[in-house]
N, C-alpha and C. Protein backbone atom coordinates (compact mmCIF):
# COMPACT_ATOMS: atom_id res chain seq x y z
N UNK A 1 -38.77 -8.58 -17.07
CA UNK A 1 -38.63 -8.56 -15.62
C UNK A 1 -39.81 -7.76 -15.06
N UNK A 2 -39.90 -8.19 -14.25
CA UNK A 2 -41.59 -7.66 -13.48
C UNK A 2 -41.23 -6.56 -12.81
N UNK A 3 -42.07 -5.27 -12.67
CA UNK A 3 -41.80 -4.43 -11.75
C UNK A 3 -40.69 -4.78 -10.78
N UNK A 4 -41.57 -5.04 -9.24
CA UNK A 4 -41.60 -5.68 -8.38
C UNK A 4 -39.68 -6.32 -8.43
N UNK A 5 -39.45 -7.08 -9.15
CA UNK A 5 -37.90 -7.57 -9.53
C UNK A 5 -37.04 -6.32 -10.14
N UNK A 6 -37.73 -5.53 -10.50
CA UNK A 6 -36.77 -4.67 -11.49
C UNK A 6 -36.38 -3.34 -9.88
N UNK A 7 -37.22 -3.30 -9.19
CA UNK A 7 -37.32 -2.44 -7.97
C UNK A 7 -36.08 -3.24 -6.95
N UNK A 8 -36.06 -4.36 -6.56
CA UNK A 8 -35.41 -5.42 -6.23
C UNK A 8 -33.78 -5.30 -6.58
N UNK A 9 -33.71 -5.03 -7.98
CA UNK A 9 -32.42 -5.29 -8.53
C UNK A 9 -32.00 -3.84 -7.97
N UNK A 10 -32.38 -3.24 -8.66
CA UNK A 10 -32.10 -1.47 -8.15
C UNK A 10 -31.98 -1.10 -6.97
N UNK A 11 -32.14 -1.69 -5.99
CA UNK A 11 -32.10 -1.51 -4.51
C UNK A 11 -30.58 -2.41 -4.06
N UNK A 12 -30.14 -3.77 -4.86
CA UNK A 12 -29.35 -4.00 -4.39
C UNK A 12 -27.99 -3.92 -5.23
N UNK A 13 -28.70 -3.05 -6.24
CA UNK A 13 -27.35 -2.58 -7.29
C UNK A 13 -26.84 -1.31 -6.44
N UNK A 14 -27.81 -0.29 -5.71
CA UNK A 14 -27.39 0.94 -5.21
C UNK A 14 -26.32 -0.02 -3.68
N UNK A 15 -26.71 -0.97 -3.11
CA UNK A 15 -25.99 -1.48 -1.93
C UNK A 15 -24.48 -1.86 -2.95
N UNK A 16 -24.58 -2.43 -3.81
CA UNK A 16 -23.31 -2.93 -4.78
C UNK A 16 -22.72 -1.50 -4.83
N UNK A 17 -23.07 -0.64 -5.28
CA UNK A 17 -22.35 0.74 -5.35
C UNK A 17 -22.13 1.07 -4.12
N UNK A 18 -22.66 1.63 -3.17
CA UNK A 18 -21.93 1.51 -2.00
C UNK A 18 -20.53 0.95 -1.57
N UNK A 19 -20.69 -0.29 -2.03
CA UNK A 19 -19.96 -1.52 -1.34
C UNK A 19 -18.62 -0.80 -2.25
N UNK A 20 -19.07 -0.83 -3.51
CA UNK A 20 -17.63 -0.12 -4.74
C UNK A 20 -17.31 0.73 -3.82
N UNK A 21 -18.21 1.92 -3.82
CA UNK A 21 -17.46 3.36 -3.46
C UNK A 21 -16.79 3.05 -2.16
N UNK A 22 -16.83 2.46 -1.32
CA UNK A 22 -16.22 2.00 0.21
C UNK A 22 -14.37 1.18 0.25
N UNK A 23 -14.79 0.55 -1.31
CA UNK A 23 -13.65 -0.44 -1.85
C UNK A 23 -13.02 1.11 -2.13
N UNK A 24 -12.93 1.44 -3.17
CA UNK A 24 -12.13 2.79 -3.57
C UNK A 24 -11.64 3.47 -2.68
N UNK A 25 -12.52 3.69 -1.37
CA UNK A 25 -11.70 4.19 -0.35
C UNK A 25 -10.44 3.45 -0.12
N UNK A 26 -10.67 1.87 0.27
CA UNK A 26 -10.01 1.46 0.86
C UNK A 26 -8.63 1.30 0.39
N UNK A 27 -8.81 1.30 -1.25
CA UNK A 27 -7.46 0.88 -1.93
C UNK A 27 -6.71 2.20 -2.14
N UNK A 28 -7.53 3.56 -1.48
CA UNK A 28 -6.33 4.31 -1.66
C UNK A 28 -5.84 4.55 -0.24
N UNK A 29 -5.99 3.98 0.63
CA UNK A 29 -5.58 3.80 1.94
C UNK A 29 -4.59 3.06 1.89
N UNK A 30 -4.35 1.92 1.11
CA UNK A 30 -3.96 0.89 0.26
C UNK A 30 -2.63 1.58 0.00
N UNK A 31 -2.89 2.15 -0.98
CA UNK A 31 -2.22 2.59 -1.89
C UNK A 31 -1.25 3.36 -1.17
N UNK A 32 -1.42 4.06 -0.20
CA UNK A 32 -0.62 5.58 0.36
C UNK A 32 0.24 4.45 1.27
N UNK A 33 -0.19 3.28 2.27
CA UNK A 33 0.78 2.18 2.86
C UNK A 33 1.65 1.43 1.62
N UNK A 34 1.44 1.42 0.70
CA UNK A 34 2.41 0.66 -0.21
C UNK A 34 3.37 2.13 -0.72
N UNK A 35 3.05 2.91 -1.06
CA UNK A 35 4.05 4.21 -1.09
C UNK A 35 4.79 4.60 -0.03
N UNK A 36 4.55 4.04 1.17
CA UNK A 36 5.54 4.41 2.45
C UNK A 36 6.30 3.24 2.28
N UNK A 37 5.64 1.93 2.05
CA UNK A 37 6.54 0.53 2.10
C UNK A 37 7.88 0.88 0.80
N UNK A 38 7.35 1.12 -0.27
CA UNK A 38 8.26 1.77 -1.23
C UNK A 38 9.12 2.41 -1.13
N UNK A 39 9.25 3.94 -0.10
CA UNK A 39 10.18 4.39 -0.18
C UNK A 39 11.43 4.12 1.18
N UNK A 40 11.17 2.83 1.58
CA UNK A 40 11.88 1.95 2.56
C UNK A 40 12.63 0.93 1.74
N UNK A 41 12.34 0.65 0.56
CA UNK A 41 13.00 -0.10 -0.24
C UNK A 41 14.41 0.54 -0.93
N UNK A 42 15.63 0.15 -1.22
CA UNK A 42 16.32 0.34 -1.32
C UNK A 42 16.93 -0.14 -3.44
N UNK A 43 16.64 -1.36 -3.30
CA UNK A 43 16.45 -1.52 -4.37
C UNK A 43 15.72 -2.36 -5.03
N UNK A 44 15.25 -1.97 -6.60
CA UNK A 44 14.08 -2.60 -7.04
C UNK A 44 13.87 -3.76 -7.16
N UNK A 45 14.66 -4.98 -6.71
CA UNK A 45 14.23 -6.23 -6.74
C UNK A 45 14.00 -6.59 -5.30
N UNK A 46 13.79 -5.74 -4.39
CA UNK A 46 12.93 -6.06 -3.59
C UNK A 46 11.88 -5.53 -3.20
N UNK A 47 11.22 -5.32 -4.55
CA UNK A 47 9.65 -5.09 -4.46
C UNK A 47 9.05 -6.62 -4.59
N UNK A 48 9.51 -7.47 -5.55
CA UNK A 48 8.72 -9.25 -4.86
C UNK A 48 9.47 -9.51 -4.09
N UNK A 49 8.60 -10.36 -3.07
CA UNK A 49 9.00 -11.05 -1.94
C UNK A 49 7.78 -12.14 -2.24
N UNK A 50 8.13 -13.31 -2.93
CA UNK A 50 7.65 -14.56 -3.35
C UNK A 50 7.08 -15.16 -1.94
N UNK A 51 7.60 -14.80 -1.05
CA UNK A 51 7.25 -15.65 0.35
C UNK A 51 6.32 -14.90 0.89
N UNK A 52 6.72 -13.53 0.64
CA UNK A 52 5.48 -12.60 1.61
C UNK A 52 3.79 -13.50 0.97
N UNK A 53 4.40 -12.88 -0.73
CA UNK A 53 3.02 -13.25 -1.15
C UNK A 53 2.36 -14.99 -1.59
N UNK A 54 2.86 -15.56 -1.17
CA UNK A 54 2.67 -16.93 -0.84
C UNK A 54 2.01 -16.64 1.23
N UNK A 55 2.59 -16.33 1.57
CA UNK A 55 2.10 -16.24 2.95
C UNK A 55 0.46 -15.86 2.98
N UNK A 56 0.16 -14.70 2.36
CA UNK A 56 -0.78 -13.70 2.00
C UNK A 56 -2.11 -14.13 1.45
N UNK A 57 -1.24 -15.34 0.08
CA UNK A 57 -3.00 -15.89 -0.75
C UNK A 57 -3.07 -16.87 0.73
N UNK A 58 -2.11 -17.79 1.13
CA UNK A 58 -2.38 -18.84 2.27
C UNK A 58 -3.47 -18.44 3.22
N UNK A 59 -2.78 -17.17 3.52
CA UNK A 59 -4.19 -16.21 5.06
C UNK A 59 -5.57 -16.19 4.21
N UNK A 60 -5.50 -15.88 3.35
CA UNK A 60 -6.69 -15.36 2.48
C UNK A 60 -7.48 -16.57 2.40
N UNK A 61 -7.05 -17.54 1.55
CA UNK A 61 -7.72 -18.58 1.45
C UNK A 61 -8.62 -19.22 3.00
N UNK A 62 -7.71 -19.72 4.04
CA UNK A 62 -8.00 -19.91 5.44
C UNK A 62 -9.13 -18.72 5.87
N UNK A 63 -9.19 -17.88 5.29
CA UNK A 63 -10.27 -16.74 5.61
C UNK A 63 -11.18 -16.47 5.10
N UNK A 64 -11.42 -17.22 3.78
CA UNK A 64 -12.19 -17.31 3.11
C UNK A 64 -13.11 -18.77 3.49
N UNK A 65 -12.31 -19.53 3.77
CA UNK A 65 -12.96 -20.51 4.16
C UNK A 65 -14.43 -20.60 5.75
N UNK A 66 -13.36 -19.95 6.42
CA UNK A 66 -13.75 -19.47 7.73
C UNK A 66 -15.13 -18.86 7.63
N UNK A 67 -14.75 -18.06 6.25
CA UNK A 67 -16.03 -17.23 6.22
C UNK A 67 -17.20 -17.34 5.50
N UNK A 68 -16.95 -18.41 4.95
CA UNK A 68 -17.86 -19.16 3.81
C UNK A 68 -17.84 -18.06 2.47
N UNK A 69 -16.97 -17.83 2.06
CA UNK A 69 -16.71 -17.29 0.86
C UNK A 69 -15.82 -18.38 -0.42
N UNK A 70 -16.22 -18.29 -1.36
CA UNK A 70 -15.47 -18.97 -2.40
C UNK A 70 -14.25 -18.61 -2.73
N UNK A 71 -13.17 -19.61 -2.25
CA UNK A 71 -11.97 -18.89 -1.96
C UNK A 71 -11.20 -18.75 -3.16
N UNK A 72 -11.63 -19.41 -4.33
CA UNK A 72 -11.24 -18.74 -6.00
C UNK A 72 -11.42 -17.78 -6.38
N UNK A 73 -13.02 -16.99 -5.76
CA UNK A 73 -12.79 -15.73 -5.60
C UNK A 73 -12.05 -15.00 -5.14
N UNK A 74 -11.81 -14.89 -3.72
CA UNK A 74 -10.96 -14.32 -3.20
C UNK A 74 -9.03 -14.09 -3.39
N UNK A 75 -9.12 -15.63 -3.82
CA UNK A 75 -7.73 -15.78 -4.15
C UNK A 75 -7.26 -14.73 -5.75
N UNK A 76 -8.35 -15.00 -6.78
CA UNK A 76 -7.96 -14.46 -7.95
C UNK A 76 -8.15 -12.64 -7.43
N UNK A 77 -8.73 -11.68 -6.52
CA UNK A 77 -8.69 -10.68 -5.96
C UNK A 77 -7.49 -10.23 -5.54
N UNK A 78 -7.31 -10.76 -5.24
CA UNK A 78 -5.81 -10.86 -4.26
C UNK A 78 -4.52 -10.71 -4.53
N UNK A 79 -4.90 -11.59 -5.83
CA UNK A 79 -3.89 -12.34 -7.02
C UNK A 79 -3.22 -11.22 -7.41
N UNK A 80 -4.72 -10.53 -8.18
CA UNK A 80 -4.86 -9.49 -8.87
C UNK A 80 -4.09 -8.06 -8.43
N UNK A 81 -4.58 -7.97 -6.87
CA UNK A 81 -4.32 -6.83 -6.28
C UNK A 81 -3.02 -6.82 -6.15
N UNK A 82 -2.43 -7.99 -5.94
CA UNK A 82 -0.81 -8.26 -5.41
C UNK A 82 0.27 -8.08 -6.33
N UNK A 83 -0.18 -8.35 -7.60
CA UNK A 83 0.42 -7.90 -8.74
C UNK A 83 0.39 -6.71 -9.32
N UNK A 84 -0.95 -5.96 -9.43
CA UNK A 84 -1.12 -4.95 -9.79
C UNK A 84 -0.41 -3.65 -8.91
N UNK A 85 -0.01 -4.11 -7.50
CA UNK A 85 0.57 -3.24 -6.63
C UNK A 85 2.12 -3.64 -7.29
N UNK A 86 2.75 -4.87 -7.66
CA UNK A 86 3.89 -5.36 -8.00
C UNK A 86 4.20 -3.90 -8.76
N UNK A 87 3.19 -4.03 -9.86
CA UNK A 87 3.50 -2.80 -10.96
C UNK A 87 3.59 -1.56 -11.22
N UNK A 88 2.62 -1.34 -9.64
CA UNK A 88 2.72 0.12 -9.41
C UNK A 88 4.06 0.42 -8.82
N UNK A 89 4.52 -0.39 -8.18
CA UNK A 89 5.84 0.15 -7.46
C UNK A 89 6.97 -0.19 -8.25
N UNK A 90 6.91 -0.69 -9.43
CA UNK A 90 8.26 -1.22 -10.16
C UNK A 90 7.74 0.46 -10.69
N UNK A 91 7.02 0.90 -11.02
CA UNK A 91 6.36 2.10 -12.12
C UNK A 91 7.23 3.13 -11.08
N UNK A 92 6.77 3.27 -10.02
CA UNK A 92 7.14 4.35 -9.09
C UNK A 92 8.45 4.20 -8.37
N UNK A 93 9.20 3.23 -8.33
CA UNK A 93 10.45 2.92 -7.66
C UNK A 93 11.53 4.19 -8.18
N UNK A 94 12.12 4.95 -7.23
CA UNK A 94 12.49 5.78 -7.60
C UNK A 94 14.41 5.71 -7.62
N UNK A 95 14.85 5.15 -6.44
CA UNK A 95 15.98 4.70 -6.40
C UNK A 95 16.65 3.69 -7.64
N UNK A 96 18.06 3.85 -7.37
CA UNK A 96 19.10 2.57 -8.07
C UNK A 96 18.62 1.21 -7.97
């Protein structure tokens, strides 16, 4: 890789880090609204709501489109996030 490209990459790897460190914020912003949604729950099988998250990839996708983003991306993000929150709150569910 040529200088010139290697200067290039490094400039938009530090914007990629950025972009991370900004995400990290956001998911523990994230995170502290799904711990209030949690302790509104009563009992643990209504942490899925199959419809919420059917509603959710639907917006996403339509927004992805809108925005010219690849919405397989977005959708498997989403996917990801929606489940991985599934688990945090079955983990943390504290009630009967």
């Amino acid at each position: 890789m040529s200088p010139d490209k290697q200067s290039k990459l490094n400039k938009i790897r530090k914007k990629l880090d950025n972009i991370d460190n900004n995400l990290i914020k956001l998911i523990k912003k994230r995170t502290s609204l799904v711990d209030e949604v949690l302790k509104l729950k009563d009992k643990k099988n209504q942490i899925i709501d199959k419809k919420r998250i059917q509603i959710i990839l639907s917006r996403i996708k339509k927004k992805s489109y809108k925005s010219k983003i690849d919405p397989k991306i977005t959708y498997r993000i989403w996917k990801n996030m929606i489940w991985s929150y599934i688990d945090y709150e079955k983990r943390n569910f504290k009630k009967k």
